[in-house]
Protein backbone atom coordinates (compact mmCIF):
# COMPACT_ATOMS: atom_id res chain seq x y z
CA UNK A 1 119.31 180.61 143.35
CA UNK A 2 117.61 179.16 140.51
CA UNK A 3 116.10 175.53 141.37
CA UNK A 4 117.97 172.34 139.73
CA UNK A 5 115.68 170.89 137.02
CA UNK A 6 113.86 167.76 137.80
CA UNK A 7 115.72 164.38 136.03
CA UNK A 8 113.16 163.48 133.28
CA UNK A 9 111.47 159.99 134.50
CA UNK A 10 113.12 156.63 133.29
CA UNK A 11 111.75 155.16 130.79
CA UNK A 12 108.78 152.42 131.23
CA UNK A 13 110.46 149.31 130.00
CA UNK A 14 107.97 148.04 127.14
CA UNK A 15 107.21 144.44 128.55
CA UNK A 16 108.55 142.56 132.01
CA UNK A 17 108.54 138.70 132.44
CA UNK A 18 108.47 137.23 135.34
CA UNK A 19 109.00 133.00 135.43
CA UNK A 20 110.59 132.55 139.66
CA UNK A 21 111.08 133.00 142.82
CA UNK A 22 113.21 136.10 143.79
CA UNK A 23 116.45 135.45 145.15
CA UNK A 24 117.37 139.41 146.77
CA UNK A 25 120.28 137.93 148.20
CA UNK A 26 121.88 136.68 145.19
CA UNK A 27 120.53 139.35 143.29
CA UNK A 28 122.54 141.80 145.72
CA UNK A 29 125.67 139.60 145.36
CA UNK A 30 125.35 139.73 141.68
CA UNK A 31 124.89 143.65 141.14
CA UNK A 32 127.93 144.19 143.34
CA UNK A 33 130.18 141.76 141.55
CA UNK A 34 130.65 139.84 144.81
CA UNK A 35 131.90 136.30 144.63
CA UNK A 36 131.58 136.02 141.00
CA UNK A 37 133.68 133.17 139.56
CA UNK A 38 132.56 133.73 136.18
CA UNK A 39 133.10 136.00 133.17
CA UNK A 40 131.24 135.56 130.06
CA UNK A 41 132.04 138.11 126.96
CA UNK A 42 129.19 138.76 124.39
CA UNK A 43 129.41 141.52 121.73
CA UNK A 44 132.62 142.75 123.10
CA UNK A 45 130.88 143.46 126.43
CA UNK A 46 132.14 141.42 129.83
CA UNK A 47 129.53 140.10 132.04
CA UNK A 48 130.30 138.33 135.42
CA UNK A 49 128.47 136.10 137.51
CA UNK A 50 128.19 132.84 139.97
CA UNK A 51 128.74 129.73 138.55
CA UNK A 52 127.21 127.68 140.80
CA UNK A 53 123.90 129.69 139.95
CA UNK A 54 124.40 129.16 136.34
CA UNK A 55 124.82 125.81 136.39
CA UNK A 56 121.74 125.82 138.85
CA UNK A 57 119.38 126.91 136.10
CA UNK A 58 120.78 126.41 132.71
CA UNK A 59 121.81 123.66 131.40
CA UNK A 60 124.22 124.77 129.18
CA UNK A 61 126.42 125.79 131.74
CA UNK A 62 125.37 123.25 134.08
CA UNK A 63 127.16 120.53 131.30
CA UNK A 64 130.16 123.25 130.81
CA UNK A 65 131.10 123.80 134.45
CA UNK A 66 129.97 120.04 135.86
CA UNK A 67 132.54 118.47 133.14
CA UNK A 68 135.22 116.06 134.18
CA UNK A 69 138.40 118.26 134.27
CA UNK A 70 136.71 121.52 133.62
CA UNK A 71 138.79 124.49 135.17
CA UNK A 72 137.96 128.15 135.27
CA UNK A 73 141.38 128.94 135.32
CA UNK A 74 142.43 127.00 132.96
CA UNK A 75 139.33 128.13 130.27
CA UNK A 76 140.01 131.90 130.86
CA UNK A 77 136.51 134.67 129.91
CA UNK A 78 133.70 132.74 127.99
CA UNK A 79 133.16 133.94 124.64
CA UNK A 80 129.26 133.72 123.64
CA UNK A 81 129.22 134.34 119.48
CA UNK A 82 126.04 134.83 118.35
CA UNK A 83 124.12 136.39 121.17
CA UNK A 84 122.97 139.64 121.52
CA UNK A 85 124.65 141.30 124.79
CA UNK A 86 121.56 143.24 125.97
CA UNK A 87 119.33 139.70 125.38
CA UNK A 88 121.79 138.33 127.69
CA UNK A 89 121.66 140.68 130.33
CA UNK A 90 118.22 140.00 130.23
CA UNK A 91 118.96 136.27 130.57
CA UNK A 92 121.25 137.43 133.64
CA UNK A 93 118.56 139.28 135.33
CA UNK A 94 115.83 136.37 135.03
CA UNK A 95 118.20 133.65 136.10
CA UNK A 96 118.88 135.29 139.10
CA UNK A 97 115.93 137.45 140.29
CA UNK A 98 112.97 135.50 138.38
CA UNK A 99 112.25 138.57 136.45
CA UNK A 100 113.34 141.03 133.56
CA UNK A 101 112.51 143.99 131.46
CA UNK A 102 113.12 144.71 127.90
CA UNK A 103 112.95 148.62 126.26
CA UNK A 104 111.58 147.08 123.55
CA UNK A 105 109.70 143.99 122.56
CA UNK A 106 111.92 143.87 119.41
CA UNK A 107 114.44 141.76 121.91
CA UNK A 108 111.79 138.93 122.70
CA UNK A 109 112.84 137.08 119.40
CA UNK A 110 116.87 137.80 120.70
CA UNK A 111 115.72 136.85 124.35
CA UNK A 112 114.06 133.53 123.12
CA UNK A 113 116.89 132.63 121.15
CA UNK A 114 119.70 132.77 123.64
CA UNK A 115 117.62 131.32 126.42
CA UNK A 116 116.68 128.15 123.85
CA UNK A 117 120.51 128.19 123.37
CA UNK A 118 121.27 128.31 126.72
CA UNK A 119 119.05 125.94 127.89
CA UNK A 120 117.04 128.58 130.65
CA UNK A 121 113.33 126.49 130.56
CA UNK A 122 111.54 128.72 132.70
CA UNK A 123 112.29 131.50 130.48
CA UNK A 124 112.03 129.40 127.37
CA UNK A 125 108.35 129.43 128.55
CA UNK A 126 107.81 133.19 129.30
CA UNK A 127 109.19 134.53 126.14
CA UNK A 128 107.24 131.75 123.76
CA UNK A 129 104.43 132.99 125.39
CA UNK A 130 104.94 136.86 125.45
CA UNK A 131 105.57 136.66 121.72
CA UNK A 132 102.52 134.42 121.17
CA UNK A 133 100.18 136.91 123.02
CA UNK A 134 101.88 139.75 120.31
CA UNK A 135 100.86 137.36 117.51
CA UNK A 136 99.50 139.18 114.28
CA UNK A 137 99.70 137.80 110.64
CA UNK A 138 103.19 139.12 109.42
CA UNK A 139 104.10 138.48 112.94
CA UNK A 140 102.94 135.42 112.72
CA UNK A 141 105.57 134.74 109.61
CA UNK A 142 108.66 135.02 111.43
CA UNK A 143 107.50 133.93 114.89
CA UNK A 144 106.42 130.51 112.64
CA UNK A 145 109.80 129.96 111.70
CA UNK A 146 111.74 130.98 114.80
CA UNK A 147 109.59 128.05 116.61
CA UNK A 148 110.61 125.74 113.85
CA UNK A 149 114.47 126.65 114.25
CA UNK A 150 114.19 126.18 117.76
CA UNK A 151 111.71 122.98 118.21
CA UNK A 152 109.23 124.78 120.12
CA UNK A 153 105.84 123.03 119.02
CA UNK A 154 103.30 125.46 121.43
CA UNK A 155 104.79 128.39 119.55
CA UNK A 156 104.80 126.63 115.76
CA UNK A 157 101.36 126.29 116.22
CA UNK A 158 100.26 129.81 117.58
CA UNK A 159 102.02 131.02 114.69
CA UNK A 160 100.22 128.75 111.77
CA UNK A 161 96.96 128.95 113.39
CA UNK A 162 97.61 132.86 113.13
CA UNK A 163 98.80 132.97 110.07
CA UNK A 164 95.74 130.76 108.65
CA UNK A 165 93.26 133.02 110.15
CA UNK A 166 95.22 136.57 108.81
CA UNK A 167 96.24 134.96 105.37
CA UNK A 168 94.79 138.03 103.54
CA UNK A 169 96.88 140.41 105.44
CA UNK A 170 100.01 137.89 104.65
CA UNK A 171 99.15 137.80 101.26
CA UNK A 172 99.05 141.18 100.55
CA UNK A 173 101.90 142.07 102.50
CA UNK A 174 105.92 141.28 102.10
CA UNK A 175 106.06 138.66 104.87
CA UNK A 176 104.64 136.51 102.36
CA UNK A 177 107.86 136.52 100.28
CA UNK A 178 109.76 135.35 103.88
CA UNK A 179 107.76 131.79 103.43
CA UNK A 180 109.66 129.26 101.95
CA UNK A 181 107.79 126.67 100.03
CA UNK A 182 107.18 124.16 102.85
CA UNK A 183 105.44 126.38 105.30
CA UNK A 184 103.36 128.14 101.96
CA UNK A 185 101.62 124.72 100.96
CA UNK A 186 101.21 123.81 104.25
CA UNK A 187 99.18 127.51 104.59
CA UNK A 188 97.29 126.82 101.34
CA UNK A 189 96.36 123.25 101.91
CA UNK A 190 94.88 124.18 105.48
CA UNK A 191 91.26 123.88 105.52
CA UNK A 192 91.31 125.89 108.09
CA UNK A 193 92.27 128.80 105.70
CA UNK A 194 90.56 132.08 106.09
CA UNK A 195 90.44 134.32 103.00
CA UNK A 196 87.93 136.49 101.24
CA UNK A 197 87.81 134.60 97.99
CA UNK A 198 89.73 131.73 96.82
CA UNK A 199 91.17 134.12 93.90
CA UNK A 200 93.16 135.33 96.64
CA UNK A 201 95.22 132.28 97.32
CA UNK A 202 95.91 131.98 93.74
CA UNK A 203 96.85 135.12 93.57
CA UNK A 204 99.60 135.15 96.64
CA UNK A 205 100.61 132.06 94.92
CA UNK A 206 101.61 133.83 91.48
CA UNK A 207 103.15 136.58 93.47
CA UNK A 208 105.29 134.23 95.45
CA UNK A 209 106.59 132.58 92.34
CA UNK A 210 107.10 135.52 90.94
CA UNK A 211 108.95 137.11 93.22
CA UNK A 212 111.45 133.92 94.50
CA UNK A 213 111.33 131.74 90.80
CA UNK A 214 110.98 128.32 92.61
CA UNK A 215 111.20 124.98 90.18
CA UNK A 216 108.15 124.52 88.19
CA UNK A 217 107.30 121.25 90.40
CA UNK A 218 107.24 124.00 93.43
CA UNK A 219 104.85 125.45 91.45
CA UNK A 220 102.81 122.90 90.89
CA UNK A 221 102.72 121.96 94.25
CA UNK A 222 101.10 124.79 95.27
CA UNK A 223 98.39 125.04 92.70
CA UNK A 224 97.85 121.76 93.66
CA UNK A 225 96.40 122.91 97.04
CA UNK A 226 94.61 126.14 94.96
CA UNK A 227 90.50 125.35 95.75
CA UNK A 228 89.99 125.94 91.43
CA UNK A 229 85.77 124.95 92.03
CA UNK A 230 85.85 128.11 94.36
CA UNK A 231 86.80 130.38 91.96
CA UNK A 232 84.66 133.16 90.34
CA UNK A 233 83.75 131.83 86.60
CA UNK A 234 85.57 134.98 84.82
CA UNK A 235 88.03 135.05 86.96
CA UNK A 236 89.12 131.20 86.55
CA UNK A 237 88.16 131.75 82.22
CA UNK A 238 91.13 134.35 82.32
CA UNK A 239 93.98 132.81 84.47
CA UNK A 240 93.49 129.10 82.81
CA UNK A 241 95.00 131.11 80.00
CA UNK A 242 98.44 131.76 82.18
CA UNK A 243 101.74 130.72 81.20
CA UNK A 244 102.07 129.87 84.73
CA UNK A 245 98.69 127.80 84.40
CA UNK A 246 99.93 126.03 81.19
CA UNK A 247 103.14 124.98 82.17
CA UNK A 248 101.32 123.55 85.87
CA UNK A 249 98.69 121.63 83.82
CA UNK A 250 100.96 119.48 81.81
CA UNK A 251 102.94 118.38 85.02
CA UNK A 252 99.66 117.48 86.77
């Protein structure tokens, strides 16, 4: 008889984190749906768990089950809009065994979000720091305005200071078009800036405009922070002739 064909290996998962202690007993409770008191519901898929060890380590459930006159029966499955289900079985699995792993790093941003929702500071912590070590300009874009969104200062920073140093890369590419106006000056006024040659700043800065049409005074703003003494001669002889230039001047 012909032999059975080996089972291709599993898949290495693409990053782990790892923020606890390991709890194998709970863990083991858990993965056999033993003694689990609560069912949470998030993009259609049910989830169940031990509400004392939610509470235990995030707070949001901590100040949902701990309420005056809270009752399980009563409240019926928790709906979670919002959340991504696999980001929260990822939650699950930290929470309980100090640890998970994610197929793809695409899920840190998902992962950071519902643990920052959810109030889970340990993993707050890991994922704000995996995503900072995977830092790269464009990166660097959206990872500056996740931090923002969620108030997470460490991160904010990682992500400017990034973004200063690749601001070429960011200003050739499309995440510059993802800045709003706010977190652009704030680029362009750093002196901290890295770039080639200051033609390059003024040049992401027409392309921006170009490409969202901001209010003139936006404009204006900007150019306000452009470094016009560092320019090449020729270069500054040309653009001085802009519309864009022209209209700038007479609101400075």
């Amino acid at each position: 008889t012909a032999a059975a064909p080996a089972a291709a290996p599993a898949a290495a998962p693409a990053l782990a984190l790892e923020g606890g202690e390991l709890r194998p007993g709970l863990v083991k409770l858990w993965r056999e749906r033993t003694l689990c008191d609560a069912e949470i519901r998030v993009e259609g898929e049910t989830f169940h768990a031990h509400r004392l060890v939610l509470a235990a380590t995030c707070d949001y459930f901590a100040a949902l089950y701990c309420r005056a006159g809270y009752s399980a029966d009563a409240a019926g499955p928790l709906t979670l809009d919002g959340l991504s289900a696999d980001a929260f079985r990822a939650l699950l699995s930290f929470v309980y065994s100090g640890r998970c792993e994610l197929a793809e790093e695409a899920l840190l941003t998902p992962l950071l979000e519902a643990a920052a929702r959810l109030q889970v500071v340990p993993l707050i912590r890991e994922a704000s720091a995996a995503i900072e070590a995977r830092l790269s300009p464009e990166s660097a874009v959206d990872a500056w305005a996740l931090a923002d969104a969620l108030q997470l200062p460490d991160l904010e920073r990682a992500a400017k200071t990034e973004a200063t140093k690749g601001f070429h890369a960011i200003a050739e590419g499309d995440a510059l078009l993802r800045l709003p106006h706010a977190r652009l000056c704030a680029l362009v006024a750093d002196d901290g800036l890295r770039v080639r040659c200051e033609s390059s700043v003024f040049e992401a800065v027409v392309r921006w405009a170009g490409a969202v049409e901001p209010a003139p005074e936006a404009v204006t703003a900007l150019l306000a922070h452009v470094r016009f003494p560092l320019l090449p001669g020729p270069f500054l002889q040309r653009v001085m002739g802009e519309p864009l230039m022209r209209q700038s001047a007479e609101r400075m």
